[in-house]
N, C-alpha and C. Protein backbone atom coordinates (compact mmCIF):
# COMPACT_ATOMS: atom_id res chain seq x y z
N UNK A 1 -36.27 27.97 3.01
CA UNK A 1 -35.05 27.62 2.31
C UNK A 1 -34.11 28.81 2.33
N UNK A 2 -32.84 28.50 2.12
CA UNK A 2 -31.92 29.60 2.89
C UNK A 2 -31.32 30.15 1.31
N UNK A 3 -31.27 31.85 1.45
CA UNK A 3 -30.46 32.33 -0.41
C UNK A 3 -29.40 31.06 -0.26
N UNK A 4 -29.12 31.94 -1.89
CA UNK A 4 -27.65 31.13 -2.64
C UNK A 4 -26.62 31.87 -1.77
N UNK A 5 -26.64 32.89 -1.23
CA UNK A 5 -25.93 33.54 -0.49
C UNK A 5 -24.98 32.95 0.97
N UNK A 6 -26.60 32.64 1.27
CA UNK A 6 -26.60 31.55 2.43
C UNK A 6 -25.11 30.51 2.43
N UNK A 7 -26.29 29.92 1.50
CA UNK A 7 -25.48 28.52 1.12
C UNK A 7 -24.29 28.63 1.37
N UNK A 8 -23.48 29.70 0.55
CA UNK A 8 -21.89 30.08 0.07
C UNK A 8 -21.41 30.07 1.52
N UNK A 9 -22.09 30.65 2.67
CA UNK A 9 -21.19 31.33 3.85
C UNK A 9 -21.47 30.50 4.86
N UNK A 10 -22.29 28.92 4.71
CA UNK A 10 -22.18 27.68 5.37
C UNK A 10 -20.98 26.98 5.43
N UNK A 11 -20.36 27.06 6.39
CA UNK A 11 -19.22 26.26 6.61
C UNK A 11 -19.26 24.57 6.28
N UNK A 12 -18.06 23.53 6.49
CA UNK A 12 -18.11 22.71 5.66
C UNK A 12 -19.55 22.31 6.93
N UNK A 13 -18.88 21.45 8.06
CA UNK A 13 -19.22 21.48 9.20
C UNK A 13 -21.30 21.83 9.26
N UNK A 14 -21.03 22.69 8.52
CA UNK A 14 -22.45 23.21 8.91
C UNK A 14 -23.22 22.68 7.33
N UNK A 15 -22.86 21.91 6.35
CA UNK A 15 -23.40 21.77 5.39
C UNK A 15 -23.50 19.80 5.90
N UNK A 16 -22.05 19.74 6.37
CA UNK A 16 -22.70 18.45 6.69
C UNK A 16 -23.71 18.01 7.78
N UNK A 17 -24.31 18.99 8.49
CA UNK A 17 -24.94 18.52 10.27
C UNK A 17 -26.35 19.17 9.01
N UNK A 18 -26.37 19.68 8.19
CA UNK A 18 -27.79 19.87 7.52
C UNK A 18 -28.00 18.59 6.47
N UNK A 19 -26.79 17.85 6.06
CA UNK A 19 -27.30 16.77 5.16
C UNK A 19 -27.53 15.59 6.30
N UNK A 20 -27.04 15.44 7.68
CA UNK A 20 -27.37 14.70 8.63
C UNK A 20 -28.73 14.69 9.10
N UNK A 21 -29.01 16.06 9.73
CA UNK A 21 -30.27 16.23 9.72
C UNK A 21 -31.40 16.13 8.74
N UNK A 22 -31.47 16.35 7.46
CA UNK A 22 -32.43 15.99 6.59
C UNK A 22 -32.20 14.81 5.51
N UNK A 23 -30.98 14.30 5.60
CA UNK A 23 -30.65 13.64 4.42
C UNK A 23 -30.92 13.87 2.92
N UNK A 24 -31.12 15.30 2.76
CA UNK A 24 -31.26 15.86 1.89
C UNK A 24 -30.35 15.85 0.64
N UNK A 25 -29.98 15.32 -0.07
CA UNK A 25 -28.76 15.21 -1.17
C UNK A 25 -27.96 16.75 -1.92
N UNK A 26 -28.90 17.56 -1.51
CA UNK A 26 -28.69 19.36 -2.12
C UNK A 26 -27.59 19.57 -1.45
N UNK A 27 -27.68 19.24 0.47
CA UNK A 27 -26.78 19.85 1.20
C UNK A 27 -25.41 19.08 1.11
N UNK A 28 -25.09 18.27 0.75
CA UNK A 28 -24.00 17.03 0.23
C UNK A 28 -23.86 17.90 -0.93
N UNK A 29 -24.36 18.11 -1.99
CA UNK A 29 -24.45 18.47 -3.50
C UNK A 29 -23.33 19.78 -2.98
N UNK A 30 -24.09 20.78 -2.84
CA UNK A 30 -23.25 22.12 -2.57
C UNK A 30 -21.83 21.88 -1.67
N UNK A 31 -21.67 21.05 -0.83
CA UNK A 31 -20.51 20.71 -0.13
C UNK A 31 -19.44 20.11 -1.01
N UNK A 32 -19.73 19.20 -1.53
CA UNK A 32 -19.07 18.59 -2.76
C UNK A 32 -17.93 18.99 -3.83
N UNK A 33 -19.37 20.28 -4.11
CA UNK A 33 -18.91 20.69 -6.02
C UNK A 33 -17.84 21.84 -5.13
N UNK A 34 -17.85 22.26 -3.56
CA UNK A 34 -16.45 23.01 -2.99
C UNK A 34 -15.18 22.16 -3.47
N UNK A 35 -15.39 21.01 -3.66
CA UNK A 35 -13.95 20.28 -3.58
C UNK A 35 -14.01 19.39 -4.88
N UNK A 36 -14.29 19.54 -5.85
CA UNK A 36 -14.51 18.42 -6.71
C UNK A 36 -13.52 18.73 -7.49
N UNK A 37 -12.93 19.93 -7.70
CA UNK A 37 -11.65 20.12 -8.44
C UNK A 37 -10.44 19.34 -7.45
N UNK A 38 -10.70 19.53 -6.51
CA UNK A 38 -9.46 18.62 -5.94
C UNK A 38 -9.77 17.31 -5.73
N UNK A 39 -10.68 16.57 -5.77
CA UNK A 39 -10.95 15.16 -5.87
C UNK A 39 -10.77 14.88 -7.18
N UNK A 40 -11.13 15.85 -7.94
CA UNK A 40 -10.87 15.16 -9.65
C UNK A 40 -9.55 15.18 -9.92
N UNK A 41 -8.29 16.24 -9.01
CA UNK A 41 -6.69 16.25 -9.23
C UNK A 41 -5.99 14.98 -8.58
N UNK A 42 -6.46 14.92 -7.29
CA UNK A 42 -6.33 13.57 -6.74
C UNK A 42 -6.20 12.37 -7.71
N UNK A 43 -7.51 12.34 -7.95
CA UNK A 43 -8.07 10.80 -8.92
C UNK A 43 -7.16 10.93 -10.03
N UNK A 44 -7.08 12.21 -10.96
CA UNK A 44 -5.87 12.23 -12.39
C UNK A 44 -4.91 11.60 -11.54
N UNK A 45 -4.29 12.28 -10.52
CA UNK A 45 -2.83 12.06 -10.31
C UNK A 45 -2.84 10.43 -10.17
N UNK A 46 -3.85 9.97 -10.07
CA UNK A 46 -3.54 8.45 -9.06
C UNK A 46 -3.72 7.24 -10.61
N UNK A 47 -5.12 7.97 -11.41
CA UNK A 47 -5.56 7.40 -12.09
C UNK A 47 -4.90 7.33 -13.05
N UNK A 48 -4.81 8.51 -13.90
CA UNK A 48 -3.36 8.60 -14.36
C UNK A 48 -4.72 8.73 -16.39
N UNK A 49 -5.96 8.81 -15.78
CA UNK A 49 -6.71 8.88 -16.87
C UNK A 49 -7.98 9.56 -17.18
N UNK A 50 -8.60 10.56 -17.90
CA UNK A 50 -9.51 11.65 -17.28
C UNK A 50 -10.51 10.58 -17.52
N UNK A 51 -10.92 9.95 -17.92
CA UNK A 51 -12.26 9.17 -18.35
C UNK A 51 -12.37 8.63 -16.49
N UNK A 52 -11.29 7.61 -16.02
CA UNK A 52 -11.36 7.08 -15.25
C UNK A 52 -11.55 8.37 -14.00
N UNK A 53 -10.60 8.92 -13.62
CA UNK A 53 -10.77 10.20 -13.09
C UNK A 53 -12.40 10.69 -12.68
N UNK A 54 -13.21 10.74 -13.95
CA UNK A 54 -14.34 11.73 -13.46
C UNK A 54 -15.11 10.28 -12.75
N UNK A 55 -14.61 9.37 -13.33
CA UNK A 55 -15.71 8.09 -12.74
C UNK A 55 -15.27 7.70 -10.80
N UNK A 56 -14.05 8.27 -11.04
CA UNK A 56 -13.55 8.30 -9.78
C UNK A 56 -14.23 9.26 -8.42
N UNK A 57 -14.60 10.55 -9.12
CA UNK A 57 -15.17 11.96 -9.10
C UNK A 57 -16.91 11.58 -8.68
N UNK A 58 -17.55 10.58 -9.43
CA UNK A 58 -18.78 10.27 -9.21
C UNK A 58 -18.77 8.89 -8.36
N UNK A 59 -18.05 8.10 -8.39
CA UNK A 59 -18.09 7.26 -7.56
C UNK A 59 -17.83 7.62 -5.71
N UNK A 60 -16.77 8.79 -5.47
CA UNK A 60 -16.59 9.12 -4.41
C UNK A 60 -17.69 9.84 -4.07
N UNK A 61 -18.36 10.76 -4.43
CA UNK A 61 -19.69 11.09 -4.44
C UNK A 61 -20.49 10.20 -3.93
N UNK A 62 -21.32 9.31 -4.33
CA UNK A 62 -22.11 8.45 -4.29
C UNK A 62 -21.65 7.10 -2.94
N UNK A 63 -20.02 7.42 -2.89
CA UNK A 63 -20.26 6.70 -1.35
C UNK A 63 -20.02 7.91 -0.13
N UNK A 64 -19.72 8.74 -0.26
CA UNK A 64 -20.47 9.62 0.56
C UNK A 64 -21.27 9.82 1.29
N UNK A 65 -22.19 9.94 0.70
CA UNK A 65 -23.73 10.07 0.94
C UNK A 65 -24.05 9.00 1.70
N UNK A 66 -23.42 7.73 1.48
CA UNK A 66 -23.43 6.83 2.90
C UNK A 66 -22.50 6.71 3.91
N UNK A 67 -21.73 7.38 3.65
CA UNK A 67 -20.52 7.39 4.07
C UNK A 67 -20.36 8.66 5.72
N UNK A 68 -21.16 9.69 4.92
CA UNK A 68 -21.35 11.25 6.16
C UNK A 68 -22.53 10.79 6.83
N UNK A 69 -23.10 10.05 6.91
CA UNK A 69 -24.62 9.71 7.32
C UNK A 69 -24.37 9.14 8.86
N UNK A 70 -22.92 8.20 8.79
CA UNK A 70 -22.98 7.52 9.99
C UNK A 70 -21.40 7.95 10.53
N UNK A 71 -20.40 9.00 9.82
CA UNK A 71 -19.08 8.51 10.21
C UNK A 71 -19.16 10.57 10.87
N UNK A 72 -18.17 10.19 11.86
CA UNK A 72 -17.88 12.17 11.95
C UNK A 72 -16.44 12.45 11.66
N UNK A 73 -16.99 13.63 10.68
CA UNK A 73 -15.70 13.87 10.42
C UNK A 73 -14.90 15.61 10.74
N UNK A 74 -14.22 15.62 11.20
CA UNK A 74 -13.70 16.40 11.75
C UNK A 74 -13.35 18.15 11.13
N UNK A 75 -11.96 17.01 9.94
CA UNK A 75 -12.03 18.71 8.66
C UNK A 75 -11.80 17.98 7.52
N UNK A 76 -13.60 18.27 6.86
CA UNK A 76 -13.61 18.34 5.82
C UNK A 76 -13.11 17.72 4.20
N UNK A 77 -12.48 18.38 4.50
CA UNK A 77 -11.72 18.71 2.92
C UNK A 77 -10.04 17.87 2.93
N UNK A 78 -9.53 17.68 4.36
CA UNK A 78 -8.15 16.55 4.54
C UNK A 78 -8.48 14.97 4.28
N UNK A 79 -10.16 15.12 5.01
CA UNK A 79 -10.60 13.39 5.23
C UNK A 79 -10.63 13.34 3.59
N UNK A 80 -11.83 14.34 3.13
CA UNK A 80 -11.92 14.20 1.57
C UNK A 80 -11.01 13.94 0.75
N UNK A 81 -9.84 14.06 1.16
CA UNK A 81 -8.24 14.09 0.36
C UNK A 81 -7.89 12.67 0.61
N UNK A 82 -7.70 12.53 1.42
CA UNK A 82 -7.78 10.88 2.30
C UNK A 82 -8.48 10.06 1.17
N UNK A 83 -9.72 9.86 1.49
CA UNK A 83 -10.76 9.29 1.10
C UNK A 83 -10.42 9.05 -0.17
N UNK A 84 -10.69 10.38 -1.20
CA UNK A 84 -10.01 10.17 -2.82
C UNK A 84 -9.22 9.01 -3.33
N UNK A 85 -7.62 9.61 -2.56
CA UNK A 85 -6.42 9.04 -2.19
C UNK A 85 -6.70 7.18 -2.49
N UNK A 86 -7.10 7.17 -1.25
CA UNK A 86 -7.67 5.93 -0.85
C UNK A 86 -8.45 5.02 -1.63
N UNK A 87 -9.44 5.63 -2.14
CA UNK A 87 -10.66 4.72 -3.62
C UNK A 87 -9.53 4.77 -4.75
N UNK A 88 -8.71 5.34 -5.19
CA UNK A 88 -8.02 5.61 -6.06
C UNK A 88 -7.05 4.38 -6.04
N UNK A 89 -6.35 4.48 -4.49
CA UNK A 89 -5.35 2.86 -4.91
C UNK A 89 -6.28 1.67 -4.90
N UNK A 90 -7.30 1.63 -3.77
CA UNK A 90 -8.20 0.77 -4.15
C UNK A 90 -8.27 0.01 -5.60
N UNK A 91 -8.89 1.41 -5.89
CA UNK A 91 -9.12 1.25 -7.91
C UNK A 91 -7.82 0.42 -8.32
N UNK A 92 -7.04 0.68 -7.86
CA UNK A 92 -5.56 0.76 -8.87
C UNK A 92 -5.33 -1.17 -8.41
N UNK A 93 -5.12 -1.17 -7.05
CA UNK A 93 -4.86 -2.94 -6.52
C UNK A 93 -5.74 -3.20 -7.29
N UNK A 94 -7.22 -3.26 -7.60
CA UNK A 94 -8.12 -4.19 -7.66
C UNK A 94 -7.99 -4.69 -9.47
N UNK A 95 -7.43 -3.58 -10.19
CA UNK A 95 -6.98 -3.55 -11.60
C UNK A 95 -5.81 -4.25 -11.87
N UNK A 96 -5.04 -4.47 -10.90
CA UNK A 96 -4.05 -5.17 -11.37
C UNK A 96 -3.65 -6.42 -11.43
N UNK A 97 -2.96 -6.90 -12.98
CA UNK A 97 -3.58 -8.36 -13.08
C UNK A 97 -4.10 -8.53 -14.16
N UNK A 98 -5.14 -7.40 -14.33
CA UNK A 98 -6.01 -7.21 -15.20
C UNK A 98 -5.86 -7.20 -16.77
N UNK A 99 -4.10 -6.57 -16.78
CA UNK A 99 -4.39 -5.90 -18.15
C UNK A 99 -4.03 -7.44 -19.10
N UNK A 100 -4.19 -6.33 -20.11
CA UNK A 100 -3.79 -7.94 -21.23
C UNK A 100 -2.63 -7.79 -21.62
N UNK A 101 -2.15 -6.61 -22.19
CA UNK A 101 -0.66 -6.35 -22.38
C UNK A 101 0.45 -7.12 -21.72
N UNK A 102 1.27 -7.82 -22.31
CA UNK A 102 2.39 -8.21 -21.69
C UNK A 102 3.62 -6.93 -22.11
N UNK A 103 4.41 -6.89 -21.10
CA UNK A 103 5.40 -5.91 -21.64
C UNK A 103 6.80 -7.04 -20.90
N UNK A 104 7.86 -7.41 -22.10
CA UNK A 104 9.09 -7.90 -21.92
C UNK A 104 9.94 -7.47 -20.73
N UNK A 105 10.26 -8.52 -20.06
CA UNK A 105 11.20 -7.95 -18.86
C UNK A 105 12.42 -7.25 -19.53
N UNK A 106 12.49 -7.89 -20.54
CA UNK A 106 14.09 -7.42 -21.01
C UNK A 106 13.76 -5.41 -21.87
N UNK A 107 13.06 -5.56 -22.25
CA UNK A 107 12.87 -4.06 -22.61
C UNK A 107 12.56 -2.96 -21.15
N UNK A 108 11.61 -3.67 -19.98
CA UNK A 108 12.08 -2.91 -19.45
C UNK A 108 13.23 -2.03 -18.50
N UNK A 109 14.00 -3.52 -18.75
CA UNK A 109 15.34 -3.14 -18.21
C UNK A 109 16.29 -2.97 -18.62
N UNK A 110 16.04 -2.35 -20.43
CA UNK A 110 17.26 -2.03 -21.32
C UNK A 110 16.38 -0.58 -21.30
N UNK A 111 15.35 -0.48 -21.28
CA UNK A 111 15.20 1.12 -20.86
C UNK A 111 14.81 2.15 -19.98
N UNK A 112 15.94 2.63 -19.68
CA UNK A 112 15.74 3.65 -18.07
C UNK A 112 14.83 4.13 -18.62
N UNK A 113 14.81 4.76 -20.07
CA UNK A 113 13.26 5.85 -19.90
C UNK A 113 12.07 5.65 -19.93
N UNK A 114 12.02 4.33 -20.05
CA UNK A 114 10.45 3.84 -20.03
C UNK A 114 10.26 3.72 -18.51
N UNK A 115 11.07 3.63 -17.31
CA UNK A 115 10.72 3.42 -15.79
C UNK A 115 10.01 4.39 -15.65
N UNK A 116 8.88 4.50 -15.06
CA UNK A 116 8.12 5.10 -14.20
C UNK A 116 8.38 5.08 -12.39
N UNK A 117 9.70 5.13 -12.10
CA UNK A 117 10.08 5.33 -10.80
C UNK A 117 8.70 5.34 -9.85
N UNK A 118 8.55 6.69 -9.85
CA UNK A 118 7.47 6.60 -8.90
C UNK A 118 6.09 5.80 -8.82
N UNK A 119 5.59 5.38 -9.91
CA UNK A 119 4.42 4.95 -10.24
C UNK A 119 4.91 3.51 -9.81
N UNK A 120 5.63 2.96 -10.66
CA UNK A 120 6.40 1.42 -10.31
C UNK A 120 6.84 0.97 -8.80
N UNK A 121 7.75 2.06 -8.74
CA UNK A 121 7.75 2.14 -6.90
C UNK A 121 6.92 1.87 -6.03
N UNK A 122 6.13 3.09 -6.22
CA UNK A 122 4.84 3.15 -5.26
C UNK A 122 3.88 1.61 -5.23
N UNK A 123 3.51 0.96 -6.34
CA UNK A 123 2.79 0.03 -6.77
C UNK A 123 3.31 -1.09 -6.46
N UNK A 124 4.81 -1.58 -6.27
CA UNK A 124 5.42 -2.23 -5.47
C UNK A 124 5.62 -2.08 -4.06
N UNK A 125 5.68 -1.20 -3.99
CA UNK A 125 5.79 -0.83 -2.13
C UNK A 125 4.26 -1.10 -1.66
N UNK A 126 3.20 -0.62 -2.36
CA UNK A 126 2.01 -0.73 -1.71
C UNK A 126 2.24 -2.20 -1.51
N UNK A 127 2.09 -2.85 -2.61
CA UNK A 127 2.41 -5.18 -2.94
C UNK A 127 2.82 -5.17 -1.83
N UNK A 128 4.04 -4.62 -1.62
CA UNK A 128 4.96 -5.44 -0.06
C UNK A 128 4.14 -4.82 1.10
N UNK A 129 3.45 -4.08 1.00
CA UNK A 129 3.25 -3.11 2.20
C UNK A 129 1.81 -3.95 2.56
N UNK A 130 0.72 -4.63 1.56
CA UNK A 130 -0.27 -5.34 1.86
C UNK A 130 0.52 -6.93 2.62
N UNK A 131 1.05 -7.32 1.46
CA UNK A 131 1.60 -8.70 2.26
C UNK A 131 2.12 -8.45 3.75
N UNK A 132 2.50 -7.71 3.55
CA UNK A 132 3.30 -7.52 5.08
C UNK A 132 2.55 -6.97 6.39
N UNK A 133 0.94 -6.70 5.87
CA UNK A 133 -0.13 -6.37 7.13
C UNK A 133 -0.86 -7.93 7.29
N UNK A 134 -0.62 -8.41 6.15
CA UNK A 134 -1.38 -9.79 6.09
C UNK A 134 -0.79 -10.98 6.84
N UNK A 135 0.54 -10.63 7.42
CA UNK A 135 1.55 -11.67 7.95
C UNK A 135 1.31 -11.19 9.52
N UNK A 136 1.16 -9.69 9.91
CA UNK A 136 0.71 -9.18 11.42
C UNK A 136 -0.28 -10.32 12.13
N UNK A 137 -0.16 -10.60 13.05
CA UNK A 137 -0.88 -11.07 13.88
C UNK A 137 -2.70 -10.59 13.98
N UNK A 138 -4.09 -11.06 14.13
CA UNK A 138 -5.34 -10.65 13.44
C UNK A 138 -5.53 -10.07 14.25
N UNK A 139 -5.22 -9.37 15.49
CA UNK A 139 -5.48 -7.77 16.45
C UNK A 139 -4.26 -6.51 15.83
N UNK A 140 -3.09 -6.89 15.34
CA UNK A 140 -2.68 -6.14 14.84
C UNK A 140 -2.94 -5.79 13.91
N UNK A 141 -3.34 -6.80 12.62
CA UNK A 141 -3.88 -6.61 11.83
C UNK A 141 -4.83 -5.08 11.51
N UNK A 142 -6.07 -5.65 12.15
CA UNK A 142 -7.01 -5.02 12.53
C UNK A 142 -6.69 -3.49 12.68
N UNK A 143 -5.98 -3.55 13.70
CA UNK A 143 -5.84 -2.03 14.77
C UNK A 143 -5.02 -1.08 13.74
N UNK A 144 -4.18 -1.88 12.98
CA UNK A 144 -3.05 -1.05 11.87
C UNK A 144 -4.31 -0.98 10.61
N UNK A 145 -4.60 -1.47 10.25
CA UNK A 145 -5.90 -1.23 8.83
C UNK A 145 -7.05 0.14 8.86
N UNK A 146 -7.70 -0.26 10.70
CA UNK A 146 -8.52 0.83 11.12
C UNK A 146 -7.93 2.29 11.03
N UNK A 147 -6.46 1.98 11.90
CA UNK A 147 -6.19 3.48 12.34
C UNK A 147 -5.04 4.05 11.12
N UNK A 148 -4.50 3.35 9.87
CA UNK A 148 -3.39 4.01 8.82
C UNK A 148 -4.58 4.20 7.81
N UNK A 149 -5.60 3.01 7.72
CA UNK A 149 -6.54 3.15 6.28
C UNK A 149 -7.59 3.75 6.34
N UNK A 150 -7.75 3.51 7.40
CA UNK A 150 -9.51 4.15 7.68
C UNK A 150 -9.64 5.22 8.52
N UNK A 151 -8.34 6.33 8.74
CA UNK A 151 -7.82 7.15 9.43
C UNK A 151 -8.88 6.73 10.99
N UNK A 152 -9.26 6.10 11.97
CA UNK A 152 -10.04 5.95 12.79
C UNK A 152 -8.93 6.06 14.06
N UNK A 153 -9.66 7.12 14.71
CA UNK A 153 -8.65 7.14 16.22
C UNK A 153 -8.73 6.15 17.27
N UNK A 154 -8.01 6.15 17.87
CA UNK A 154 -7.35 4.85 19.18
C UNK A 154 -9.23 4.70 19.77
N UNK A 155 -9.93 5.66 20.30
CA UNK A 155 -10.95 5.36 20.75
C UNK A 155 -12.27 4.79 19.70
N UNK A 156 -12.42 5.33 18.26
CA UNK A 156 -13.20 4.27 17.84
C UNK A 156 -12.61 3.00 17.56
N UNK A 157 -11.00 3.03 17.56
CA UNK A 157 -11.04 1.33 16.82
C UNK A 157 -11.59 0.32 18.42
N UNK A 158 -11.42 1.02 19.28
CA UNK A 158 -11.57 0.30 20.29
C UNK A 158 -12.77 -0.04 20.57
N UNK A 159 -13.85 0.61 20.41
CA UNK A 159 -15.25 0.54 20.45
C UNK A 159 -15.92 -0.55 19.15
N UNK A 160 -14.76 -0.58 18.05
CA UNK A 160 -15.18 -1.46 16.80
C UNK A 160 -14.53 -2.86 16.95
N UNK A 161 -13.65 -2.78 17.93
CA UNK A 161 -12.74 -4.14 17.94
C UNK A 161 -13.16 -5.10 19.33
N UNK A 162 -13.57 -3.69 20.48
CA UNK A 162 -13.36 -4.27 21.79
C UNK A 162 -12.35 -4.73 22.91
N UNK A 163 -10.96 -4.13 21.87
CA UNK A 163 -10.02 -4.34 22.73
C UNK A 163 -9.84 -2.69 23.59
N UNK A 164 -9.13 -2.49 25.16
CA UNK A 164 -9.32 -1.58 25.25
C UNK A 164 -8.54 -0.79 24.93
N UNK A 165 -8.39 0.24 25.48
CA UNK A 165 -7.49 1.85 24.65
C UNK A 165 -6.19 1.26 24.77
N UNK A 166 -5.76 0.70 26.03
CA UNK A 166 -4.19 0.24 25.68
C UNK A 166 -3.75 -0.57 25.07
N UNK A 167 -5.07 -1.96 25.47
CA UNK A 167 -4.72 -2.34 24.08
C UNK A 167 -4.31 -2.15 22.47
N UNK A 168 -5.09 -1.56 22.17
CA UNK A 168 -5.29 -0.62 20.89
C UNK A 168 -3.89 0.22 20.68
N UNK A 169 -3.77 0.54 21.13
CA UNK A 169 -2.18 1.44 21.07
C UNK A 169 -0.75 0.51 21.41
N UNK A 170 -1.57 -0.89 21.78
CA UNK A 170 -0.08 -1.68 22.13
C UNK A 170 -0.16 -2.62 20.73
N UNK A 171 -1.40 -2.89 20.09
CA UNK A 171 -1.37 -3.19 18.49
C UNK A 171 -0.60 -2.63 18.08
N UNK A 172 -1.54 -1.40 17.63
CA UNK A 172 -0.61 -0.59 16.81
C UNK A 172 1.05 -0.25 16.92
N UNK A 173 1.42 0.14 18.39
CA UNK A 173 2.89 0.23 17.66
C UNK A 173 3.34 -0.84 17.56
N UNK A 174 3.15 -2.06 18.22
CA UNK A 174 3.78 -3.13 17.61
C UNK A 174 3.72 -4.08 16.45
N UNK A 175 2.39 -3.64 15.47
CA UNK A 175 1.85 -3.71 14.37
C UNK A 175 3.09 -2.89 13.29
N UNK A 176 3.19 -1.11 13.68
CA UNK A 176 4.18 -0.44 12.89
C UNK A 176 5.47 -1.21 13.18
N UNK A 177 5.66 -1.59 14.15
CA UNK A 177 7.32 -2.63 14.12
C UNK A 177 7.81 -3.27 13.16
N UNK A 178 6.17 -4.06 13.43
CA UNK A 178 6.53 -5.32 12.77
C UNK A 178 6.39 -5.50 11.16
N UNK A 179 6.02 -4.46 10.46
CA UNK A 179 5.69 -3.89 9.56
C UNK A 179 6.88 -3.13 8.83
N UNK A 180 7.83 -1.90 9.70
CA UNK A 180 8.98 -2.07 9.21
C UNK A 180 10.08 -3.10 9.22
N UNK A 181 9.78 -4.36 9.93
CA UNK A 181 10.89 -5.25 9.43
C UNK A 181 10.39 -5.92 8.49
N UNK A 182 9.03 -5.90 8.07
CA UNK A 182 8.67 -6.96 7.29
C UNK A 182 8.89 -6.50 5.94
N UNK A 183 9.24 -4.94 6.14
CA UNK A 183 9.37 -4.05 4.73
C UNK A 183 10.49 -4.30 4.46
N UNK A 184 11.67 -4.02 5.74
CA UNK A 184 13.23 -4.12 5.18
C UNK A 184 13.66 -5.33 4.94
N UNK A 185 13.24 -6.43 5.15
CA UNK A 185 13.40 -8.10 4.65
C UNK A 185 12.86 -8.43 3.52
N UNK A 186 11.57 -7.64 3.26
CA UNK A 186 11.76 -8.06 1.94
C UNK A 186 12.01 -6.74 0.81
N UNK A 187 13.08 -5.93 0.81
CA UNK A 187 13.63 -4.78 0.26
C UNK A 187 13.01 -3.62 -0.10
C-alpha cells in the first residue's frame, strides 16, 4: 500500500486507472474529496439549498463509481464540473411541478423584485430548449443529446448509434440549426 504521501502526488488520471484496476472504492474516495468543495459549489449554485446540495454531493459520488468503471475520461475535474452541472438540472426538471405553492401571476408581475432573472430565465430556456430537441428528427435527436449532454465525441456517438462519423456530424449540425430556429420561434 502506497504512504499518504503517495496518495497526495497521484495525479487525477492515475487515481482513476487504480480505481479501474482494483475497483477499490479508497482510490475513487481520495480522488473525490480533491473536488468535493467544488461539486458541493456547483450543486449550492444550482440547488439553491445546502441540505439538497450535500445530497447532491453524495449522490454524484455514488454514480461515479459506476460511472469511471466503464466511461474514459479525459480531465478530470471539467467532466466532474459537467457532470455536477448536469445531475443538478436533472434534479431541478424532475422537481418541477412538484411544488405545492401557488404563487399569483399578478404579484409576480407587479414585482420586479421578486424576479429571479436568471433562475426564471434559465428554467424557461432549459423548457424551450427540451421541447425543441424533442421536435428534432430521432438521429438528430440522438446525436445532439449524446454529444451537448453527455459531452460524448463524434466517434463514440457513432459507435453507440451506428451511424457513421459523417453521419454523426451531419446530425449534429443540422440538429444545432434546427434547434436555433426552434428557439427563436418560440422566443
Amino acid at each position: 500500500m502506497l504512504s499518504k504521501k503517495a496518495h497526495n502526488d497521484m495525479t487525477d488520471a492515475e487515481l482513476i486507472a487504480q480505481y479501474k484496476l482494483t475497483g477499490e472504492s479508497t482510490w475513487l474516495g481520495m480522488l473525490y474529496t480533491r473536488y468535493t468543495s467544488l461539486v458541493y459549489g456547483v450543486c449550492l449554485k444550482y440547488l439553491k439549498d445546502r441540505d439538497d446540495a450535500k445530497d447532491g454531493v453524495m449522490q454524484l459520488y455514488e454514480k461515479l463509481s459506476e460511472t469511471l468503471k466503464t466511461h474514459e475520461v479525459q480531465h478530470f475535474k471539467s467532466w466532474l464540473y459537467v457532470t455536477a452541472r448536469n445531475q443538478c438540472l436533472m434534479q431541478l426538471r424532475s422537481k418541477k411541478g412538484k411544488f405545492t405553492e401557488e404563487i399569483s401571476p399578478f404579484v409576480v408581475e407587479t414585482a420586479p423584485e421578486m424576479h429571479l432573472e436568471d433562475g426564471t430565465e434559465l428554467e424557461s430556456n432549459l423548457g424551450k430548449l427540451e421541447q425543441c430537441i424533442e421536435k428534432l428528427n430521432p438521429e438528430q435527436k440522438i446525436c445532439v443529446r449524446l454529444f451537448f449532454l453527455e459531452e460524448k465525441c463524434y466517434k463514440d456517438i457513432a459507435q453507440i448509434t451506428g451511424y457513421d462519423l459523417n453521419q454523426v456530424k451531419s446530425f449534429i449540425q443540422n440538429g444545432k440549426r434546427n434547434l436555433k430556429i426552434c428557439m427563436e420561434q418560440n422566443g
